[in-house]
N, C-alpha and C. Protein backbone atom coordinates (compact mmCIF):
# COMPACT_ATOMS: atom_id res chain seq x y z
N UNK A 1 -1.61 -12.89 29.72
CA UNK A 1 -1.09 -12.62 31.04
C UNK A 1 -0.74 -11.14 31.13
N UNK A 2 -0.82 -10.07 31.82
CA UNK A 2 -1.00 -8.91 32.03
C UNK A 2 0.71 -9.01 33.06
N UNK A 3 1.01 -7.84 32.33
CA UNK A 3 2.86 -7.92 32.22
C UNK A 3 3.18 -6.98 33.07
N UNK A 4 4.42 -6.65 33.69
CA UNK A 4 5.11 -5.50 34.39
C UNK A 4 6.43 -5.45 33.02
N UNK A 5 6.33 -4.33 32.45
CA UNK A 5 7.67 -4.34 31.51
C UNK A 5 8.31 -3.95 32.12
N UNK A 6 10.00 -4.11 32.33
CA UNK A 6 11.35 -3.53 33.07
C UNK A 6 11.65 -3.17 32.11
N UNK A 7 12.03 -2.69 31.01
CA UNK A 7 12.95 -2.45 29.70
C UNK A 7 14.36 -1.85 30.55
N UNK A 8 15.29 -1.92 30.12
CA UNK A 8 16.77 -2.09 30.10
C UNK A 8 17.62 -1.23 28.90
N UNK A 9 17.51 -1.92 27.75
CA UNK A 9 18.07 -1.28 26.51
C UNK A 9 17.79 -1.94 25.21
N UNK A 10 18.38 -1.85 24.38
CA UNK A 10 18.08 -2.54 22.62
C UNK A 10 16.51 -2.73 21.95
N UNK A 11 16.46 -4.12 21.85
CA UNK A 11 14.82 -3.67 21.69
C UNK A 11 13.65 -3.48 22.90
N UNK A 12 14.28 -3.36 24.25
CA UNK A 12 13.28 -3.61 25.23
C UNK A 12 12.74 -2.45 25.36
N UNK A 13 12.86 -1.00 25.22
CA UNK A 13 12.16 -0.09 24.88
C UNK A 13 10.77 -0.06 24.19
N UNK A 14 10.68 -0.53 22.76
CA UNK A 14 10.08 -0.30 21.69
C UNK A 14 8.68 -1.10 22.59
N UNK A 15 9.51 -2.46 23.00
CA UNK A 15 8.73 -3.69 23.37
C UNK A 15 7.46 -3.02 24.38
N UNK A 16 8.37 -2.43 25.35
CA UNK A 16 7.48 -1.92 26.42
C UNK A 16 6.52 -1.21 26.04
N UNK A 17 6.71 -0.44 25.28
CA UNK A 17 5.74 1.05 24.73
C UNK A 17 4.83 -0.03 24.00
N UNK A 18 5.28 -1.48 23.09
CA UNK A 18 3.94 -2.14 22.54
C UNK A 18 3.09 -2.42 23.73
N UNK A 19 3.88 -3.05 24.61
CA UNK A 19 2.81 -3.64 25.22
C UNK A 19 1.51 -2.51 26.42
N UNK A 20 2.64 -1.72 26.85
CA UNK A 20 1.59 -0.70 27.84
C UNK A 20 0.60 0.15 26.83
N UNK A 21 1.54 0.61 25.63
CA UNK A 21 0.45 1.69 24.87
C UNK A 21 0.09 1.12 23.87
N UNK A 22 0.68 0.03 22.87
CA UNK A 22 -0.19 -0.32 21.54
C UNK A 22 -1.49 -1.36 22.09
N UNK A 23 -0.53 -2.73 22.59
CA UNK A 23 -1.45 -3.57 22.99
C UNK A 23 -2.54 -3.53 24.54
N UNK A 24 -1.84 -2.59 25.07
CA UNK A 24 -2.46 -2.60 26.64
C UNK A 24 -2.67 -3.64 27.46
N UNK A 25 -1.57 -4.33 27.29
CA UNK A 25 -1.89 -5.87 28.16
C UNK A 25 -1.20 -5.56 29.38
N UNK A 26 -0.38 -4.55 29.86
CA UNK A 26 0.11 -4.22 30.91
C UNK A 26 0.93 -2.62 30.91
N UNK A 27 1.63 -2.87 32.12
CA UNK A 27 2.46 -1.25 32.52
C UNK A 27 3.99 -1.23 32.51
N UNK A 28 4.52 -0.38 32.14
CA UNK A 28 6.23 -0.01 32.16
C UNK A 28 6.69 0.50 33.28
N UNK A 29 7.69 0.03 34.06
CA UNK A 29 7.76 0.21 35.25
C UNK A 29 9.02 1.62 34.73
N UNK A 30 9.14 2.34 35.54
CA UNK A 30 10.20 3.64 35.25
C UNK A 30 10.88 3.50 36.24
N UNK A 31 12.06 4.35 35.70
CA UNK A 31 13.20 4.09 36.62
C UNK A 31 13.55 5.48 36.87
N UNK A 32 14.32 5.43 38.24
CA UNK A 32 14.41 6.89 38.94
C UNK A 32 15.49 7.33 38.07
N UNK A 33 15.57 8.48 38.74
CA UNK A 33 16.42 9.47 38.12
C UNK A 33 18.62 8.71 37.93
N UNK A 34 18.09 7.71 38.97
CA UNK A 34 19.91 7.51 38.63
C UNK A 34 19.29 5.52 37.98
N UNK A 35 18.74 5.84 37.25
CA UNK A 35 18.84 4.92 36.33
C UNK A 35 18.11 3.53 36.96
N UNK A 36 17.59 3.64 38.00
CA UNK A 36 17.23 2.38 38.99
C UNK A 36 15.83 1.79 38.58
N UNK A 37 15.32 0.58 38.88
CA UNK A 37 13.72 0.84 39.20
C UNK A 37 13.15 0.31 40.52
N UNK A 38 12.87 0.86 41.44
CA UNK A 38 13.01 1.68 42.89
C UNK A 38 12.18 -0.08 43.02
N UNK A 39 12.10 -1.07 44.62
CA UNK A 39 10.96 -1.82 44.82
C UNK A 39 9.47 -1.12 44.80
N UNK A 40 9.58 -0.16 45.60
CA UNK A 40 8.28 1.06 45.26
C UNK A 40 7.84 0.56 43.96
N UNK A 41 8.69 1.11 43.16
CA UNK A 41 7.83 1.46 41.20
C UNK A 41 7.56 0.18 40.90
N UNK A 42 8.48 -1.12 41.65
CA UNK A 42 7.83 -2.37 40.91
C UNK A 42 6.79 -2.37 41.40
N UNK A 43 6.83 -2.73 42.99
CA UNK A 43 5.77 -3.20 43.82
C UNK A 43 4.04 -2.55 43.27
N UNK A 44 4.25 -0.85 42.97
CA UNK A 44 3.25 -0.17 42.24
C UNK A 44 2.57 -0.74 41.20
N UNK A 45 3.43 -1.10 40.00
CA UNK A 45 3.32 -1.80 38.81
C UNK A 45 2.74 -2.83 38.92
N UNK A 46 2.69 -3.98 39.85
CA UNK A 46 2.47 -5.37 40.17
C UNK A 46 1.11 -4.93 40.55
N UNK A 47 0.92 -3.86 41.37
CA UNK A 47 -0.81 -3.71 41.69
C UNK A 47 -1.53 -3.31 40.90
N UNK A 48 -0.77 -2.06 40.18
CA UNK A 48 -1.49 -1.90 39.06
C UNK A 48 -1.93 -2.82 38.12
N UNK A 49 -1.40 -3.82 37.51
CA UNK A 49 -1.74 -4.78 36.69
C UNK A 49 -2.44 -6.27 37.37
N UNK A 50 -2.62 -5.77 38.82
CA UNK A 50 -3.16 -7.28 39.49
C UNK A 50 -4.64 -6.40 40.28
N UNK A 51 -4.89 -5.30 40.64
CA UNK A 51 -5.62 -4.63 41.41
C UNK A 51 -7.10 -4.74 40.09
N UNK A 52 -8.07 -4.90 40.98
CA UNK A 52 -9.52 -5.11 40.13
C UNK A 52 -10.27 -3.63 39.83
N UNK A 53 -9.23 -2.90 39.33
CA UNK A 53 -9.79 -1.28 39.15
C UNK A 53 -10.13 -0.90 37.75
N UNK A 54 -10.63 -0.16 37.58
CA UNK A 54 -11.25 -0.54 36.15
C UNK A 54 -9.92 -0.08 35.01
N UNK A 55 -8.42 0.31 36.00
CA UNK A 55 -7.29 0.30 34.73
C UNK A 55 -7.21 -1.46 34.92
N UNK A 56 -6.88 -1.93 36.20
CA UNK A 56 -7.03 -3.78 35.93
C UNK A 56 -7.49 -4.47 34.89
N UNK A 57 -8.96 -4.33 35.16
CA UNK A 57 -10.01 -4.48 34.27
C UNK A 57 -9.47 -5.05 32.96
N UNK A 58 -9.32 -3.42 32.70
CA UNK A 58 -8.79 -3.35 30.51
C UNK A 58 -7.51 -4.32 30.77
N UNK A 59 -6.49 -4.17 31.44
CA UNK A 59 -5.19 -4.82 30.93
C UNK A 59 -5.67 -5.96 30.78
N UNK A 60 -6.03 -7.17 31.38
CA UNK A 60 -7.13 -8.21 31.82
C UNK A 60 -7.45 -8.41 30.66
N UNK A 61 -8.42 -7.61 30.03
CA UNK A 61 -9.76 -7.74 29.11
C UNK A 61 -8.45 -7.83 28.05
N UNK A 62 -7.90 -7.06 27.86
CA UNK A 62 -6.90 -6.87 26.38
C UNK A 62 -5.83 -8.04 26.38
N UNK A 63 -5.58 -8.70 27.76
CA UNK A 63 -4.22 -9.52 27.94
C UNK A 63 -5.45 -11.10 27.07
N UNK A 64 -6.58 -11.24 27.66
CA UNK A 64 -7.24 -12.31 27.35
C UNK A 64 -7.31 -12.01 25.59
N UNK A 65 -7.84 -10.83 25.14
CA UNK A 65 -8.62 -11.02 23.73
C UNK A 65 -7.02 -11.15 22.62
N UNK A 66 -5.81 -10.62 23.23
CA UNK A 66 -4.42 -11.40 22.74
C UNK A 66 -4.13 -12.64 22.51
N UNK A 67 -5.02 -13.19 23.37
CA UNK A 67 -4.36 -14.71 24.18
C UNK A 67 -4.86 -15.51 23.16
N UNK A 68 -6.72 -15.14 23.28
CA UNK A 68 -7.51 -15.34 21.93
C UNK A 68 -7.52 -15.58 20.35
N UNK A 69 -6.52 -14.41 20.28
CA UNK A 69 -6.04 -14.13 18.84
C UNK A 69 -5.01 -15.02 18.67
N UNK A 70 -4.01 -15.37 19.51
CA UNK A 70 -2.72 -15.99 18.77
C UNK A 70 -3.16 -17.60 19.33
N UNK A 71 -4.30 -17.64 19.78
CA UNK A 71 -4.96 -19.79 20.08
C UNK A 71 -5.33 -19.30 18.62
N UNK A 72 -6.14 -18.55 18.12
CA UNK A 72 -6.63 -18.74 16.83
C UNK A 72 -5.53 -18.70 15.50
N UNK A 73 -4.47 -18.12 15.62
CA UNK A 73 -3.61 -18.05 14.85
C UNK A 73 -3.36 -19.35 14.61
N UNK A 74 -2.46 -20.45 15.76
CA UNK A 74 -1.44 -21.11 15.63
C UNK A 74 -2.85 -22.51 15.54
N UNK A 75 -3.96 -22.29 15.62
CA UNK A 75 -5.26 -23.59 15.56
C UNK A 75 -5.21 -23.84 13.94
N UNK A 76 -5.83 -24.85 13.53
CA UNK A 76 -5.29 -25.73 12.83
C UNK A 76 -6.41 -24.75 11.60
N UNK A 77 -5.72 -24.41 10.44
CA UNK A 77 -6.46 -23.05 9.76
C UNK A 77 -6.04 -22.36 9.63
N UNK A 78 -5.53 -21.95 11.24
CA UNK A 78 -5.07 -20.03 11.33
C UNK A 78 -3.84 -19.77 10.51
N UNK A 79 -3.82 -18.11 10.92
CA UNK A 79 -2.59 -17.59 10.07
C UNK A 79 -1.08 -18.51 10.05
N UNK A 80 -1.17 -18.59 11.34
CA UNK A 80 0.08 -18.74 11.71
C UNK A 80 0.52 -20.84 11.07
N UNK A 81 -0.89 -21.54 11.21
CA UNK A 81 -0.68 -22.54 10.46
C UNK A 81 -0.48 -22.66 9.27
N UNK A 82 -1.42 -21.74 8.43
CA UNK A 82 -1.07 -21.58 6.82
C UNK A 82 0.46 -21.48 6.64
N UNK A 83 0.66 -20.28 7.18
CA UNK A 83 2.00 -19.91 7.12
C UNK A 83 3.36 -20.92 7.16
N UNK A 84 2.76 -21.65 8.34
CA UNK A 84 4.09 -22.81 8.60
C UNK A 84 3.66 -23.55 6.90
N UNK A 85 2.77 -24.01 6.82
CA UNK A 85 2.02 -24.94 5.79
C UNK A 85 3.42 -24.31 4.19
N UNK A 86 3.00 -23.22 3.63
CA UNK A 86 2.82 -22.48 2.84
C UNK A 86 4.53 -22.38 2.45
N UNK A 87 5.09 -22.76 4.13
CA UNK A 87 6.69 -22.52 4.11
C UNK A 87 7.07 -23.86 3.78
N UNK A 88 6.99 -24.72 4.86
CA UNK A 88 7.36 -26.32 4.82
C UNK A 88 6.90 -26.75 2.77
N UNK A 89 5.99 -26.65 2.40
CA UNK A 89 5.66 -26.60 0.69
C UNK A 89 6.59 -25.46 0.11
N UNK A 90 7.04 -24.35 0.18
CA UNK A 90 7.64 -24.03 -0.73
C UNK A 90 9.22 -24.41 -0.56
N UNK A 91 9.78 -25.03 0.66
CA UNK A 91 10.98 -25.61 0.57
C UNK A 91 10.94 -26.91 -0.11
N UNK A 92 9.67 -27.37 0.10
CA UNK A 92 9.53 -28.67 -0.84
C UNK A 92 9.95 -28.77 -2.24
N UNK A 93 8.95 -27.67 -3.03
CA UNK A 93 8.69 -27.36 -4.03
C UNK A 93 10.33 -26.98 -4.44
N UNK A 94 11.14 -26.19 -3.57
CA UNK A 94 12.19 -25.74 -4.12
C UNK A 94 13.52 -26.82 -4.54
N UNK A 95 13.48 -28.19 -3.61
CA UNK A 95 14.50 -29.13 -3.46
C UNK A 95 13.74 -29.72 -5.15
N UNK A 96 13.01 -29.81 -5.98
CA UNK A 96 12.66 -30.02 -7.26
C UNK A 96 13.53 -29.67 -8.29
């Protein structure tokens, strides 16, 4: 799903910068000069990430091949199953 980040404070910073610049699944909305984020900058943000322009496009293309990656993670195999697997067995192993 192709995101509007608001970040605020603590980790919502870091978060935003993953998602607009590492992952590119969407945009960081900015806030004016007295700390606000204007309806303007949302309303902007919302087109930007919904408008069929070829920045659309990529967020789109990158929000899907994410989406992709973590069905394949948590599918019965993936990382994210081993992992549970690998945990649930070594608490096993440990009550021994």
């Amino acid at each position: 799903m192709p995101l509007v980040a608001m970040p605020r404070k603590w980790d919502q910073p870091p978060n935003a910068k993953l998602i607009e610049e590492m992952w590119g699944v969407g945009v960081r909305a900015k806030a004016n000069e007295k700390g606000m984020i204007t309806r303007e900058e949302l309303e902007n943000c919302i087109r930007e990430v919904m408008e069929d322009d070829e920045k659309g496009q990529v967020i789109k293309r990158n929000a899907r091949k994410w989406r992709e990656l973590a069905l394949d993670a948590i599918d019965t195999g993936g990382s994210s199953d081993k992992n549970i697997e690998e945990f649930v067995a070594s608490l096993s192993s440990s009550k021994n």
